[in-house]
N, C-alpha and C. Protein backbone atom coordinates (compact mmCIF):
# COMPACT_ATOMS: atom_id res chain seq x y z
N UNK A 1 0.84 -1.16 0.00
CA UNK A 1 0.00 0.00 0.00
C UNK A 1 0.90 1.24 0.00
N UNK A 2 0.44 2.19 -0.97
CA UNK A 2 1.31 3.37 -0.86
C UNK A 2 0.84 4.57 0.18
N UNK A 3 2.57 4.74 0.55
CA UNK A 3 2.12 6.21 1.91
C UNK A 3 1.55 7.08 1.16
N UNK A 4 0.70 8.59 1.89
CA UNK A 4 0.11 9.55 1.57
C UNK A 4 0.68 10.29 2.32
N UNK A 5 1.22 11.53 2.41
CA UNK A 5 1.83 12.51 3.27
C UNK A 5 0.40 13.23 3.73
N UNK A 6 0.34 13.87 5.03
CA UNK A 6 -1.23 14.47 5.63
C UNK A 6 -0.04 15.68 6.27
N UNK A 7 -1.34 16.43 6.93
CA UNK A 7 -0.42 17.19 7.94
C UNK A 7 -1.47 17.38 8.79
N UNK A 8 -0.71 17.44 10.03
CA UNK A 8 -1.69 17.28 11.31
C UNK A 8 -1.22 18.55 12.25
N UNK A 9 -2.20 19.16 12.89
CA UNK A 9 -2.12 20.43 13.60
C UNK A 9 -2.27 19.53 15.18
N UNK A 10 -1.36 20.07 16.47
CA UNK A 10 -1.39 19.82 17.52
C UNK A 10 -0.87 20.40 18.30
N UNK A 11 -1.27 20.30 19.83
CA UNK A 11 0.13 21.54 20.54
C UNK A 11 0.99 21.38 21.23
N UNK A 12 2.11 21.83 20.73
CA UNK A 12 3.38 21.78 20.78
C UNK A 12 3.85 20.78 21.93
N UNK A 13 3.34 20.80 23.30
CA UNK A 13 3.66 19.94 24.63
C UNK A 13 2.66 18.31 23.65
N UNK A 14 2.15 18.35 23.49
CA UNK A 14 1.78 17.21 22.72
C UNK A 14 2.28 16.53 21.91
N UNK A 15 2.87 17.07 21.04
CA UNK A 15 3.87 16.69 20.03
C UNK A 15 5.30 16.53 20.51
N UNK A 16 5.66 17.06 21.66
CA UNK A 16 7.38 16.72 22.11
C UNK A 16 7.12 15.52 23.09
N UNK A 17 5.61 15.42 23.72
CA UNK A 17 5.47 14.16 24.14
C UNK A 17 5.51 12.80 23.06
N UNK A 18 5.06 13.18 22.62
CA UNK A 18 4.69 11.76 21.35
C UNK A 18 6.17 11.64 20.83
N UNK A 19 7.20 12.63 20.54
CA UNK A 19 8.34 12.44 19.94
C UNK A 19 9.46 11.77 20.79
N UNK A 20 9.12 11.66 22.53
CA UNK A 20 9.61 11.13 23.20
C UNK A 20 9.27 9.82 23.08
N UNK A 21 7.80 9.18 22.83
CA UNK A 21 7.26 7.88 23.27
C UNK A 21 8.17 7.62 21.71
N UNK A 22 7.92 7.85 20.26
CA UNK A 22 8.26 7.52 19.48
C UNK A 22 9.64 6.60 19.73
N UNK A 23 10.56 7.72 20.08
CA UNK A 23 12.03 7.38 20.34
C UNK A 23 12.93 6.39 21.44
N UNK A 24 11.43 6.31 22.30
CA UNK A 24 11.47 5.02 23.20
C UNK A 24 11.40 3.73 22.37
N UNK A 25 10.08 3.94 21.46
CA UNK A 25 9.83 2.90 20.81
C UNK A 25 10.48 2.58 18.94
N UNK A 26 11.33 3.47 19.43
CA UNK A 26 12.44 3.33 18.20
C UNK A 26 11.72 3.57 16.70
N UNK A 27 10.56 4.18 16.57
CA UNK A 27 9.93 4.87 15.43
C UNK A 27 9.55 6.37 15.17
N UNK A 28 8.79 6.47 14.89
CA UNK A 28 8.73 7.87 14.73
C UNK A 28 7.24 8.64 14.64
N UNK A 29 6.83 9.89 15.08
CA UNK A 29 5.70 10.37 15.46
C UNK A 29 4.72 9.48 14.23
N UNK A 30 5.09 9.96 13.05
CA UNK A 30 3.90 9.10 12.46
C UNK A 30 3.78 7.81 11.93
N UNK A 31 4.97 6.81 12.21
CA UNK A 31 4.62 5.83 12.53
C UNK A 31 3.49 5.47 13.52
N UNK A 32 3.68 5.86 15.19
CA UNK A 32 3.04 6.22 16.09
C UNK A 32 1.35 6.71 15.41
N UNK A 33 1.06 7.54 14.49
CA UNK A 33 -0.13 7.68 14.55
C UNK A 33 -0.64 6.83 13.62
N UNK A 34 0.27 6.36 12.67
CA UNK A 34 -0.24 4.88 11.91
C UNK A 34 -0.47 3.97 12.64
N UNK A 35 0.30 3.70 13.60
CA UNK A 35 -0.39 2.31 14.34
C UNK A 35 -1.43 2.82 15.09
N UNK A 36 -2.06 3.90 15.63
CA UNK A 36 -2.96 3.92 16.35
C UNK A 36 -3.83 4.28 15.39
N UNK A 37 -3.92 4.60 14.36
CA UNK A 37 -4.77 4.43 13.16
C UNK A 37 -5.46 2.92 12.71
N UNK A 38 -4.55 2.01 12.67
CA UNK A 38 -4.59 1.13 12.31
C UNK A 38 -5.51 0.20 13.78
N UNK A 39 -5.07 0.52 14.60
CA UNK A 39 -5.46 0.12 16.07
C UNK A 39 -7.08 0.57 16.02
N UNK A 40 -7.24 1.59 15.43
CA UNK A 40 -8.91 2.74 15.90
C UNK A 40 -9.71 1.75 14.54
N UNK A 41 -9.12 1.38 13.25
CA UNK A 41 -9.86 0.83 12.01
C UNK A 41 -9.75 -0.12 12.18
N UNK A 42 -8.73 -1.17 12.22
CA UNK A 42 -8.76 -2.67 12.41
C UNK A 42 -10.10 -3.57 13.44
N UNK A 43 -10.46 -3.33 14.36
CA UNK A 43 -11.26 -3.85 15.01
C UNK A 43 -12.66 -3.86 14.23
N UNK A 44 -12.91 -3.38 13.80
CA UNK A 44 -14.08 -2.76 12.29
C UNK A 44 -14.24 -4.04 11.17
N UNK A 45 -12.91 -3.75 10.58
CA UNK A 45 -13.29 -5.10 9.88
C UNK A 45 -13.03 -6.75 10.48
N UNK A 46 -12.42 -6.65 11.74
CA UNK A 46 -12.45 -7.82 12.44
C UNK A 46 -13.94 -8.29 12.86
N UNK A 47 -14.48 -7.45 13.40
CA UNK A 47 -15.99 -7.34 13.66
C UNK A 47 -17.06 -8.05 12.93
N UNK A 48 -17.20 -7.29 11.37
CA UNK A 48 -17.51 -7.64 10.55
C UNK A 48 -17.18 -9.26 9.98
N UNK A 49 -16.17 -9.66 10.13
CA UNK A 49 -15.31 -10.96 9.41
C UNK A 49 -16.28 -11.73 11.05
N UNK A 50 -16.42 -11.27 12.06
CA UNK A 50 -16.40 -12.25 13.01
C UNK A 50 -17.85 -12.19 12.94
N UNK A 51 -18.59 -11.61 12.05
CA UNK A 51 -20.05 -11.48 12.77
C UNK A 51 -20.80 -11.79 11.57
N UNK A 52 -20.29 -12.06 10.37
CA UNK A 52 -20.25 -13.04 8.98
C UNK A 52 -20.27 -14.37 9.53
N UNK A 53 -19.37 -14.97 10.40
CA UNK A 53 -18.78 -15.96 10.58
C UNK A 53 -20.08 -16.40 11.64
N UNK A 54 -20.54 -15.90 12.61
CA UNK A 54 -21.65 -16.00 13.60
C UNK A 54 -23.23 -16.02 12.34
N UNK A 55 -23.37 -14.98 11.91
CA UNK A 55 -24.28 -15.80 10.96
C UNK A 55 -24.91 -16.43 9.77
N UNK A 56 -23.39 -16.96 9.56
CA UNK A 56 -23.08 -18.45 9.20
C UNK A 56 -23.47 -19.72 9.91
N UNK A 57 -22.83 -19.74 11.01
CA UNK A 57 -23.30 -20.51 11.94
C UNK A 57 -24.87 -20.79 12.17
N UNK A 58 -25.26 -19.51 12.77
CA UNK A 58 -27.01 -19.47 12.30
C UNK A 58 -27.42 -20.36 11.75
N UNK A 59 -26.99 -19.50 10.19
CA UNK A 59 -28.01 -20.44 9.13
C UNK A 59 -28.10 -21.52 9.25
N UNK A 60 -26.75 -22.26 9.75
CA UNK A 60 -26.30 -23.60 9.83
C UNK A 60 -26.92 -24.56 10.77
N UNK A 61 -27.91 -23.85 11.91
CA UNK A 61 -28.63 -24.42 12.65
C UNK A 61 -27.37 -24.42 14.13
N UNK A 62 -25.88 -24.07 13.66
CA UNK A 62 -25.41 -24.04 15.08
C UNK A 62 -25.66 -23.32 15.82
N UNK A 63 -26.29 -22.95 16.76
CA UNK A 63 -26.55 -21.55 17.94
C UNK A 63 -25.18 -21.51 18.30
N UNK A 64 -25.47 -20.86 19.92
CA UNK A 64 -24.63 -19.90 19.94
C UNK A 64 -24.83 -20.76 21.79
N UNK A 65 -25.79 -21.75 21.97
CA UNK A 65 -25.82 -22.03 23.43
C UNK A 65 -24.36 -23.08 23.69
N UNK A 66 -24.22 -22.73 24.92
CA UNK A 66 -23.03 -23.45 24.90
C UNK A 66 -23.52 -24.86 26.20
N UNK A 67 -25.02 -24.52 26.69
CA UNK A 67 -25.52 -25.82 27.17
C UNK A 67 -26.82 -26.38 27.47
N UNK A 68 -27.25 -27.41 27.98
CA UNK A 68 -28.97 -27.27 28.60
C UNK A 68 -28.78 -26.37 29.44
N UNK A 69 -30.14 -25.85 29.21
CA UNK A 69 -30.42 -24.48 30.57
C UNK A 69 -31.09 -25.34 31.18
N UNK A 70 -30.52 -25.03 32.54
CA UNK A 70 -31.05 -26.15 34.01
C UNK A 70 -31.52 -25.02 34.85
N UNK A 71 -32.42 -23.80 34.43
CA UNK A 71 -33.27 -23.44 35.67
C UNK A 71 -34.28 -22.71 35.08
N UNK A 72 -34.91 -22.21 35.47
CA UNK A 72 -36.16 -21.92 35.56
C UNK A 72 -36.44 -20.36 35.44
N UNK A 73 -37.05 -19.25 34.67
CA UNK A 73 -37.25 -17.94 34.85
C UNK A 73 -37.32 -17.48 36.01
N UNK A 74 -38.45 -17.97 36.49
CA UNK A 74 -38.62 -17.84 38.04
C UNK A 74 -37.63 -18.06 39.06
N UNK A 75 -36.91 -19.20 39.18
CA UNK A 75 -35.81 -19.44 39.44
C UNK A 75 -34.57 -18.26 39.51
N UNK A 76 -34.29 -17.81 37.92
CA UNK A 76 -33.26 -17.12 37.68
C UNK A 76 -34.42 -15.16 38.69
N UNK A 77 -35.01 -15.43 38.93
CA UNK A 77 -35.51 -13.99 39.28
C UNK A 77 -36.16 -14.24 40.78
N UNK A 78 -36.04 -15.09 41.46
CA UNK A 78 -36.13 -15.43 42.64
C UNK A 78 -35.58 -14.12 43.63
N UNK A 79 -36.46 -13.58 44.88
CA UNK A 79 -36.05 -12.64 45.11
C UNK A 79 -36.18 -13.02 46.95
């Protein structure tokens, strides 16, 4: 995939922070906001892929119970 150059506005104590964490972590500010880019979008299409995959299952007649239910409404709301 090809980079795109952006430019990002922030203030200044913000940005000498991030240039510190960068240099801890041996990359660089926008590496740093690529992975947390990637961190904020990725879960999105994981989601999706995992919730395809659930109803699939469905259709398939597999639920989703994982046993006999051994009690009772009343039971579960017993006061």
């Amino acid at each position: 995939m090809a980079n795109k150059n952006i430019t990002l506005t922030m203030p200044e104590e913000l940005l000498r922070r991030a240039k510190v964490i960068a240099a801890q972590r041996d990359t660089s500010v926008s590496g740093l906001v690529a992975e947390l880019l990637r961190q904020l979008t990725g879960p999105e299409s994981d989601y999706a892929a995992a919730w395809a995959e659930e109803e699939r299952l469905m259709h398939e007649g597999i639920g989703l119970r994982i046993g006999e239910i051994a009690w009772t409404r009343d039971e579960l709301h017993d006061r």
